[in-house]
PDB file of N, CA and C in Angstrom:
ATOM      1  N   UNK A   1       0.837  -1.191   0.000  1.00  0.00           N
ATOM      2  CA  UNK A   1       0.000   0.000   0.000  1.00  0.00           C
ATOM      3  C   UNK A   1       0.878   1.249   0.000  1.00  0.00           C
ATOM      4  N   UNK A   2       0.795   2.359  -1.208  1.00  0.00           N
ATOM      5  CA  UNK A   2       1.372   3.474  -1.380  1.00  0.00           C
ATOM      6  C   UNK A   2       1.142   4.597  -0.242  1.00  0.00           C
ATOM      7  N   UNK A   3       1.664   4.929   0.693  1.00  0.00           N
ATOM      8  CA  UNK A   3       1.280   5.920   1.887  1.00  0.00           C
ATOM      9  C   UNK A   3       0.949   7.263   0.819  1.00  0.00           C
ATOM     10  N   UNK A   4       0.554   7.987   1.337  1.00  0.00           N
ATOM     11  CA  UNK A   4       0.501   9.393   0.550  1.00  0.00           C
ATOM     12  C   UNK A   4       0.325  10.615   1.599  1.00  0.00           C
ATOM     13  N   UNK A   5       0.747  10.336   3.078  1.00  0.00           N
ATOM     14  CA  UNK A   5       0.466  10.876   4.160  1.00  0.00           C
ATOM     15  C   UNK A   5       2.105  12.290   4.106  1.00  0.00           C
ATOM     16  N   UNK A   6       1.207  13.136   4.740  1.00  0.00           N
ATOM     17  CA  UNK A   6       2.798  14.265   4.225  1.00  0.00           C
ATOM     18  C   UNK A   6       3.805  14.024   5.011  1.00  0.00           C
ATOM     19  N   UNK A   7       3.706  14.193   6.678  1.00  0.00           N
ATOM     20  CA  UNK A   7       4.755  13.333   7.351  1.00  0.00           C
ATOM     21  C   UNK A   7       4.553  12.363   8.240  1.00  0.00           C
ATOM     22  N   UNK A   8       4.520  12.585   9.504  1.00  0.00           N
ATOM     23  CA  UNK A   8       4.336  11.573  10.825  1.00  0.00           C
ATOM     24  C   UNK A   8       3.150  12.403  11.398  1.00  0.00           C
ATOM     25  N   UNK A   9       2.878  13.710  11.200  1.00  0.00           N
ATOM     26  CA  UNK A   9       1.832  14.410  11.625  1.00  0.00           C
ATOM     27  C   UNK A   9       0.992  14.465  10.992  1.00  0.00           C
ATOM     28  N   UNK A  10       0.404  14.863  10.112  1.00  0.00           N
ATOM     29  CA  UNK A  10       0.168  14.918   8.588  1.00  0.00           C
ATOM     30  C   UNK A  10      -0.685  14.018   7.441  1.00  0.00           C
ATOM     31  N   UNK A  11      -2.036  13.686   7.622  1.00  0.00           N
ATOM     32  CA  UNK A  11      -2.007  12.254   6.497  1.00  0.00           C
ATOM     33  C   UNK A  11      -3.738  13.111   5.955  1.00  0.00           C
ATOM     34  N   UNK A  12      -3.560  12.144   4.629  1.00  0.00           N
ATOM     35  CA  UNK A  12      -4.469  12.403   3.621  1.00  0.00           C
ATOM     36  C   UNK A  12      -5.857  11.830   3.717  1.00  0.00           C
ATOM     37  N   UNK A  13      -6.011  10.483   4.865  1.00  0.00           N
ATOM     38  CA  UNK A  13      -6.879   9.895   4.810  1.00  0.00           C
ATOM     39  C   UNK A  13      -6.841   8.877   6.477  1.00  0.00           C
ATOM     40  N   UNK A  14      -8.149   8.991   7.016  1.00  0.00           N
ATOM     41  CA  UNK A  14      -7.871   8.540   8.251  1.00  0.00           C
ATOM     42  C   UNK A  14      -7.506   7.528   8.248  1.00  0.00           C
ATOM     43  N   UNK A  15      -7.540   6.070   7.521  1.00  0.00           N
ATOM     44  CA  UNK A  15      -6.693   5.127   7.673  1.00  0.00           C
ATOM     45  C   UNK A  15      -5.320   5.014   7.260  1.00  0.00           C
ATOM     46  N   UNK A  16      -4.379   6.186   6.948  1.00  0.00           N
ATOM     47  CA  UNK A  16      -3.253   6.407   6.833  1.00  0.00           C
ATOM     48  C   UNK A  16      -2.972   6.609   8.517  1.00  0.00           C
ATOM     49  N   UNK A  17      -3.902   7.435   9.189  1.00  0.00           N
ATOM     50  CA  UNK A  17      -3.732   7.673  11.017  1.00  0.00           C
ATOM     51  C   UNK A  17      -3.272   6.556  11.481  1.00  0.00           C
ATOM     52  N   UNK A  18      -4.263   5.710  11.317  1.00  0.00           N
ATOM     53  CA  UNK A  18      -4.124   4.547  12.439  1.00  0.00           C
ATOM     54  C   UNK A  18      -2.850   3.605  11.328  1.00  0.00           C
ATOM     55  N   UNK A  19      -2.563   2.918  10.482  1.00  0.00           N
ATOM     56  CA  UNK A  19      -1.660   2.861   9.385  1.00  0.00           C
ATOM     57  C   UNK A  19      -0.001   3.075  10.559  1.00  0.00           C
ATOM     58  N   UNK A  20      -0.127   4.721  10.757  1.00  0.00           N
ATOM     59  CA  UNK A  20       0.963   5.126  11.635  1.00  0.00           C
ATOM     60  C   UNK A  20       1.112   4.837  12.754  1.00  0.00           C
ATOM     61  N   UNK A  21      -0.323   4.848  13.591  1.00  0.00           N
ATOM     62  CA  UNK A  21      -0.732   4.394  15.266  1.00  0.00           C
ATOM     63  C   UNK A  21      -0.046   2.813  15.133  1.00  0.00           C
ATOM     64  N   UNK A  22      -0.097   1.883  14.442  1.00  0.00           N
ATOM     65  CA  UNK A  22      -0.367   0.612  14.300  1.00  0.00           C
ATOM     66  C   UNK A  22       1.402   0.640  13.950  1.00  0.00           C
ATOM     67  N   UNK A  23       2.427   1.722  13.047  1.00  0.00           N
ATOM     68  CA  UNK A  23       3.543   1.200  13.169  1.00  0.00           C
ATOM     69  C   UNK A  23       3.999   1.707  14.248  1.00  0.00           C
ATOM     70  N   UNK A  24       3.790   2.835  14.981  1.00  0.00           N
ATOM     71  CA  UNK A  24       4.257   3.343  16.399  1.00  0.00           C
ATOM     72  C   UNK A  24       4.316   2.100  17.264  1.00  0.00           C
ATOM     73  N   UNK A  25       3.213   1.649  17.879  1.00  0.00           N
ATOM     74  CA  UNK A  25       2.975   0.340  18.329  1.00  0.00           C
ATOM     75  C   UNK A  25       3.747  -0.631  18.344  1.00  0.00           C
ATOM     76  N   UNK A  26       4.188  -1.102  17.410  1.00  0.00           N
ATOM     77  CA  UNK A  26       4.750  -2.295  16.809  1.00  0.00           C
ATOM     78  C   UNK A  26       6.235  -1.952  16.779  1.00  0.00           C
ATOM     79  N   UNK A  27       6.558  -0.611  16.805  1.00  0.00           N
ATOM     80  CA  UNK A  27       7.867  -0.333  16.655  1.00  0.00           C
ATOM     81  C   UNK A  27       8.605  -0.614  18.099  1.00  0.00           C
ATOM     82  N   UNK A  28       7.311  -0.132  18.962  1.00  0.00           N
ATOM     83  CA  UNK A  28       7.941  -0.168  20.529  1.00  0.00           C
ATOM     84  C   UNK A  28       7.668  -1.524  20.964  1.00  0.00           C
ATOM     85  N   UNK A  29       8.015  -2.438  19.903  1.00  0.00           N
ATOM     86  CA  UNK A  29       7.344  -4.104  20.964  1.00  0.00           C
ATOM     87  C   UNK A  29       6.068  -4.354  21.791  1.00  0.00           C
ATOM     88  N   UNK A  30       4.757  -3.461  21.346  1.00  0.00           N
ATOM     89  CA  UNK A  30       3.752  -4.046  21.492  1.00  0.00           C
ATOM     90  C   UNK A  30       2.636  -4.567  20.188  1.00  0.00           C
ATOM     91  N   UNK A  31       2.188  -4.896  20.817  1.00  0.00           N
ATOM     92  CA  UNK A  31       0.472  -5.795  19.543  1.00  0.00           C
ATOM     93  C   UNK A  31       0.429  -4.613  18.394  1.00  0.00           C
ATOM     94  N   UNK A  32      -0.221  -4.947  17.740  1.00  0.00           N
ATOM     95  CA  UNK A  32      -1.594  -4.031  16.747  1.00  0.00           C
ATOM     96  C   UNK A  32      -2.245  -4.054  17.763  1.00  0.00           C
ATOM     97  N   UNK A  33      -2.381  -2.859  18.071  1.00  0.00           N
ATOM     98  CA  UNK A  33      -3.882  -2.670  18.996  1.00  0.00           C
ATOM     99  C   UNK A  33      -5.081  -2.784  18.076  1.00  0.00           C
ATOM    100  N   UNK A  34      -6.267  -2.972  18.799  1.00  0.00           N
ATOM    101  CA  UNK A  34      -7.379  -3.212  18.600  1.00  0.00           C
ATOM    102  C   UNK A  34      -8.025  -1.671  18.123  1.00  0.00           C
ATOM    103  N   UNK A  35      -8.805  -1.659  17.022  1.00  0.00           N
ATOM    104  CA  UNK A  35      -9.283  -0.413  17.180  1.00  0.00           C
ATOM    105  C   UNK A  35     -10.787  -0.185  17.122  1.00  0.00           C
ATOM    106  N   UNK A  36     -11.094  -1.896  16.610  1.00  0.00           N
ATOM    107  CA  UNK A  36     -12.785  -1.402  16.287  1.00  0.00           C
ATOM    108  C   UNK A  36     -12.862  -0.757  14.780  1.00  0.00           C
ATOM    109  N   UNK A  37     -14.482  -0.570  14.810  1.00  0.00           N
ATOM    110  CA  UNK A  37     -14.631   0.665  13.720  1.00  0.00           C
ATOM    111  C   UNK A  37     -13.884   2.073  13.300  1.00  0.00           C
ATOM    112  N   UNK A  38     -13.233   2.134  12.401  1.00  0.00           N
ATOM    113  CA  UNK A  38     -12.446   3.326  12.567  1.00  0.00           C
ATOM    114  C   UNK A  38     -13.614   4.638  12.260  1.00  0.00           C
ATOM    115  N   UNK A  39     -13.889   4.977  13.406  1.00  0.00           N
ATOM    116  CA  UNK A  39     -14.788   6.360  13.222  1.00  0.00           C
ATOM    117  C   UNK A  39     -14.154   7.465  12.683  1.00  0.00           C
ATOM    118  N   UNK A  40     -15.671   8.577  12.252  1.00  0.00           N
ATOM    119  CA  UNK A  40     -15.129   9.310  11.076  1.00  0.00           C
ATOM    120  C   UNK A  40     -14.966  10.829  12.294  1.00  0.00           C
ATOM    121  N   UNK A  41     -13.829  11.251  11.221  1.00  0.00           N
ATOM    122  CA  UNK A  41     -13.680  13.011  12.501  1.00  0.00           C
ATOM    123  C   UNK A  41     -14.753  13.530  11.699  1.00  0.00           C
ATOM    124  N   UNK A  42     -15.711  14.520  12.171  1.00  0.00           N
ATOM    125  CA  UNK A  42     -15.974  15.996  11.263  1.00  0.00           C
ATOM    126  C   UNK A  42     -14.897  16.831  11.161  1.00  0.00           C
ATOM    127  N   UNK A  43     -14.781  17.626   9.719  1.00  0.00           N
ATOM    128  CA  UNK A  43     -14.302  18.794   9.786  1.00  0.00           C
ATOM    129  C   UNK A  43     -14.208  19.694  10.830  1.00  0.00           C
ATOM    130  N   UNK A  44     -13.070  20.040  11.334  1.00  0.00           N
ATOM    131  CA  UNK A  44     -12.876  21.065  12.417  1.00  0.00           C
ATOM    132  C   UNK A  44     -13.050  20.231  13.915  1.00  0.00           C
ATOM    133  N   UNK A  45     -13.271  19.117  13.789  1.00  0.00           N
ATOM    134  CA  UNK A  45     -13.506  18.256  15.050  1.00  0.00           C
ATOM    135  C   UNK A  45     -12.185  17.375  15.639  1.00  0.00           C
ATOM    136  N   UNK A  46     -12.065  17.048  16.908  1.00  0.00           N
ATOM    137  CA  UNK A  46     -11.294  16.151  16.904  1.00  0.00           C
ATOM    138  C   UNK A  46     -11.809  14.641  18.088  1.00  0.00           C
ATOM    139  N   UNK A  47     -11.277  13.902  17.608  1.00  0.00           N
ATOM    140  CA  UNK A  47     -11.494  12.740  17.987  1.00  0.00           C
ATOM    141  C   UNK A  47     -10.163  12.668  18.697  1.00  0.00           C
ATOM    142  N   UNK A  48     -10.627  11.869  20.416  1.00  0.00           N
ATOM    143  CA  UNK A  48      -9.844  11.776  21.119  1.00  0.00           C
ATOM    144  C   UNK A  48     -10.036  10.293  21.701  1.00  0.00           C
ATOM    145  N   UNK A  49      -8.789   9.228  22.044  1.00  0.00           N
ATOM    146  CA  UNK A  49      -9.221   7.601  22.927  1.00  0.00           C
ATOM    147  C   UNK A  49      -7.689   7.486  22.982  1.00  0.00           C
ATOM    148  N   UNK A  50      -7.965   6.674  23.816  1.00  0.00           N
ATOM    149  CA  UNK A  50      -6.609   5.895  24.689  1.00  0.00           C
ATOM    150  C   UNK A  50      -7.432   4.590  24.003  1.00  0.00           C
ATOM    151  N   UNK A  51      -6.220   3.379  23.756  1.00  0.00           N
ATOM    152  CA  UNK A  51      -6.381   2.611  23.138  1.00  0.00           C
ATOM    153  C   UNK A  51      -5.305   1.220  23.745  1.00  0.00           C
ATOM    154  N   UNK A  52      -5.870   0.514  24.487  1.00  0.00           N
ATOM    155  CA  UNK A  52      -5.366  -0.403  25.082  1.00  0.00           C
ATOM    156  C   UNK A  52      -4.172  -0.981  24.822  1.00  0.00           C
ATOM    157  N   UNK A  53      -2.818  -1.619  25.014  1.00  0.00           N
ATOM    158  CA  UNK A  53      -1.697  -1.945  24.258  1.00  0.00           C
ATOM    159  C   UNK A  53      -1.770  -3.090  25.555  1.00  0.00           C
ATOM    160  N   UNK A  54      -1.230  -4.569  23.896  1.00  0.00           N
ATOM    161  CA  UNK A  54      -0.831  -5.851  24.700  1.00  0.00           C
ATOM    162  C   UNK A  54       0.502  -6.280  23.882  1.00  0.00           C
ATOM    163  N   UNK A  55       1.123  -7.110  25.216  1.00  0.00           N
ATOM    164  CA  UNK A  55       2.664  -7.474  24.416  1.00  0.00           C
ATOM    165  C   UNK A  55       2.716  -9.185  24.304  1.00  0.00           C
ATOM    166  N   UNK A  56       2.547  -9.680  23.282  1.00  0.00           N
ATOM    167  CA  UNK A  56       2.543 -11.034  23.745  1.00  0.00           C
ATOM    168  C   UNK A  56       1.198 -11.316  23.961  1.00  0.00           C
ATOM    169  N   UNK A  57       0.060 -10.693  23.601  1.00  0.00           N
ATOM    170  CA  UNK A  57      -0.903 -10.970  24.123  1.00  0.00           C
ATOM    171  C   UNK A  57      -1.395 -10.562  25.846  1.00  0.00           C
ATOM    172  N   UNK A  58      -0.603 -10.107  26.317  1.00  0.00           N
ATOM    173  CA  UNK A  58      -0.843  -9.745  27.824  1.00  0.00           C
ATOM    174  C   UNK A  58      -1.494  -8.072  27.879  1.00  0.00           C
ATOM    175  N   UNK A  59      -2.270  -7.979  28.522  1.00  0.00           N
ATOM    176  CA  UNK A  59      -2.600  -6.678  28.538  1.00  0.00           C
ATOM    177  C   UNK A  59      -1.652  -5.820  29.561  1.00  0.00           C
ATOM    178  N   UNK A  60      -1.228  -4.455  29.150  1.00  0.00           N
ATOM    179  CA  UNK A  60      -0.113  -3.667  29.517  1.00  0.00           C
ATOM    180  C   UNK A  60      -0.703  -2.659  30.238  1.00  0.00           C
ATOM    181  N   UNK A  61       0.165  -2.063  31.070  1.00  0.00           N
ATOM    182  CA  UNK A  61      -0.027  -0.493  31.801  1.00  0.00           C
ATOM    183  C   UNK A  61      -0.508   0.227  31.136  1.00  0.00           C
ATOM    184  N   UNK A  62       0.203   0.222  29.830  1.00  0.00           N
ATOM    185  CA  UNK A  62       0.549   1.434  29.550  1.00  0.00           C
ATOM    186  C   UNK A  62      -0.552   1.473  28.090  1.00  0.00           C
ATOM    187  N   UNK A  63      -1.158   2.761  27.717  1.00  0.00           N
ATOM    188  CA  UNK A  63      -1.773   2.686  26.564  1.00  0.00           C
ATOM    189  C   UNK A  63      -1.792   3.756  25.294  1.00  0.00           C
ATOM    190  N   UNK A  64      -2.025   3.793  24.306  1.00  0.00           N
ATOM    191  CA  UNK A  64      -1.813   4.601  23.245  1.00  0.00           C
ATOM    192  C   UNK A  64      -3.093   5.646  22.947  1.00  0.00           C
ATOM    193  N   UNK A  65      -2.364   6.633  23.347  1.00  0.00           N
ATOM    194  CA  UNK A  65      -2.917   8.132  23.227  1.00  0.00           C
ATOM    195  C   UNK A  65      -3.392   8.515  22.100  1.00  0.00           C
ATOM    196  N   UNK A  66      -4.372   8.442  21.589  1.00  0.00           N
ATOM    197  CA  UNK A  66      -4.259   9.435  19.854  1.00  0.00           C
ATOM    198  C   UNK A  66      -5.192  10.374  20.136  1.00  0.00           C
ATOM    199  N   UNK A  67      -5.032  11.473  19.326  1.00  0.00           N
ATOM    200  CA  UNK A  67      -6.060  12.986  19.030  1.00  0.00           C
ATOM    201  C   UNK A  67      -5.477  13.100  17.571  1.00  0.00           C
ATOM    202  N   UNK A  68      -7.046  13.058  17.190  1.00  0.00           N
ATOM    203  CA  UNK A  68      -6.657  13.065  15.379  1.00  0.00           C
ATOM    204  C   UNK A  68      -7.758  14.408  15.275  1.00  0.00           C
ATOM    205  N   UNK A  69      -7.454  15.330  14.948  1.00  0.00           N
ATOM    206  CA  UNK A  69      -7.690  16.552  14.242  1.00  0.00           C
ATOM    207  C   UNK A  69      -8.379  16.598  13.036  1.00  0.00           C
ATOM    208  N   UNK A  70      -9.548  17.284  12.291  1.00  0.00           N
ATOM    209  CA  UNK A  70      -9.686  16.740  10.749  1.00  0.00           C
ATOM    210  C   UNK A  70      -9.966  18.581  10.693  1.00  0.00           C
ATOM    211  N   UNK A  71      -8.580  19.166   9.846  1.00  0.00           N
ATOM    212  CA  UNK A  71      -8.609  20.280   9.154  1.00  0.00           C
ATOM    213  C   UNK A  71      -9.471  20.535   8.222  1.00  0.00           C
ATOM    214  N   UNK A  72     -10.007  22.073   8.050  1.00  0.00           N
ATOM    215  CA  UNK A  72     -10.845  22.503   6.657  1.00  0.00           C
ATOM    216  C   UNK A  72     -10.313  21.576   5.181  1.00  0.00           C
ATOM    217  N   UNK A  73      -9.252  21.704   5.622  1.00  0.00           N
ATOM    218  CA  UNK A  73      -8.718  21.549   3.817  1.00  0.00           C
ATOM    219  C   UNK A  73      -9.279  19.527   3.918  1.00  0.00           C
ATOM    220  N   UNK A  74      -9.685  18.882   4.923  1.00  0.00           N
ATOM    221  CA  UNK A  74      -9.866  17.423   5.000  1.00  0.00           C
ATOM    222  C   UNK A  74      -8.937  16.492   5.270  1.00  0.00           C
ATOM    223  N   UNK A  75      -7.838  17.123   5.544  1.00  0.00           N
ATOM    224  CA  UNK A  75      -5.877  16.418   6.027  1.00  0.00           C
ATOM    225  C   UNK A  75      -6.267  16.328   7.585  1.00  0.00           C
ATOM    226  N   UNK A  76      -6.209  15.451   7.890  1.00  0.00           N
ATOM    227  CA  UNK A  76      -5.543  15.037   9.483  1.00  0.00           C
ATOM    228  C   UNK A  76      -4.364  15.189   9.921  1.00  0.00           C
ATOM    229  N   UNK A  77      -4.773  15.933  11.319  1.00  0.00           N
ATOM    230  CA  UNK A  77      -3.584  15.992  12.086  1.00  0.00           C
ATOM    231  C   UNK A  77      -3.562  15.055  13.023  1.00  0.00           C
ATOM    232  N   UNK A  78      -2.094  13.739  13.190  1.00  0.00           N
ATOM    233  CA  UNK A  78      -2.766  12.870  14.261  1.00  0.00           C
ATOM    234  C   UNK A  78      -1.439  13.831  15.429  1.00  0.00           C
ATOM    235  N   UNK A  79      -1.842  13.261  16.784  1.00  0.00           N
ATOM    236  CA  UNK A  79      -1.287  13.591  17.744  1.00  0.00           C
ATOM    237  C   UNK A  79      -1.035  11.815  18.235  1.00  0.00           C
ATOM    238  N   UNK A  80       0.011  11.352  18.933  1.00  0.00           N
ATOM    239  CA  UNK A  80      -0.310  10.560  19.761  1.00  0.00           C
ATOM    240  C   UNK A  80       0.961  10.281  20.343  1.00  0.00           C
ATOM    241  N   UNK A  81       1.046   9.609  21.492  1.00  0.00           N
ATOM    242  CA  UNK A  81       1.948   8.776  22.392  1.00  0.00           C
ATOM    243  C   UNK A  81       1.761   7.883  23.032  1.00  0.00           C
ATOM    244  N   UNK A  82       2.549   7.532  23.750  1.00  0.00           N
ATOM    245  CA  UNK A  82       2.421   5.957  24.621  1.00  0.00           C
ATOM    246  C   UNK A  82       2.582   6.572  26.275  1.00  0.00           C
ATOM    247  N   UNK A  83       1.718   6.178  26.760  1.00  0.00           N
ATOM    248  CA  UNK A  83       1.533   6.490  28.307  1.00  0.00           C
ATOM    249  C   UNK A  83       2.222   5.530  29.333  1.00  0.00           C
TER     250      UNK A  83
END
């Protein structure tokens, strides 16, 4: 799959977001988190969840932060970290 997202902040289409959430994740030695339905932002809205993280299958402390932003122009801004 061709990314077309502008950087690490930055993407064209909300499943480019999670796309990034999902290599963040994986980069730090935990699961694909679970995400469910990927819900839609409105324009000018933002969507905010903590999102459970397992390693090995074990459920962890610690969990993944995202705030995804959906700008006029329709580009997402994601925000996120690991808690």
């Amino acid at each position: 799959m061709k990314h077309t997202h502008i950087n690490d902040t930055y993407f064209e289409t909300l499943a480019e977001c999670y796309d990034q959430l999902t290599k963040t994740a994986l980069d730090r030695g935990y699961d694909k988190p679970e995400y469910g339905n990927i819900e839609s932002v409105p324009y000018l809205k933002s969507f905010r969840k903590v999102f459970d993280l397992t390693k090995d299958g074990k459920p962890q402390k610690s969990g993944l932060v995202v705030i995804i932003y959906r700008m006029d122009s329709g580009t997402y801004e994601l925000t996120h970290y690991i808690n």
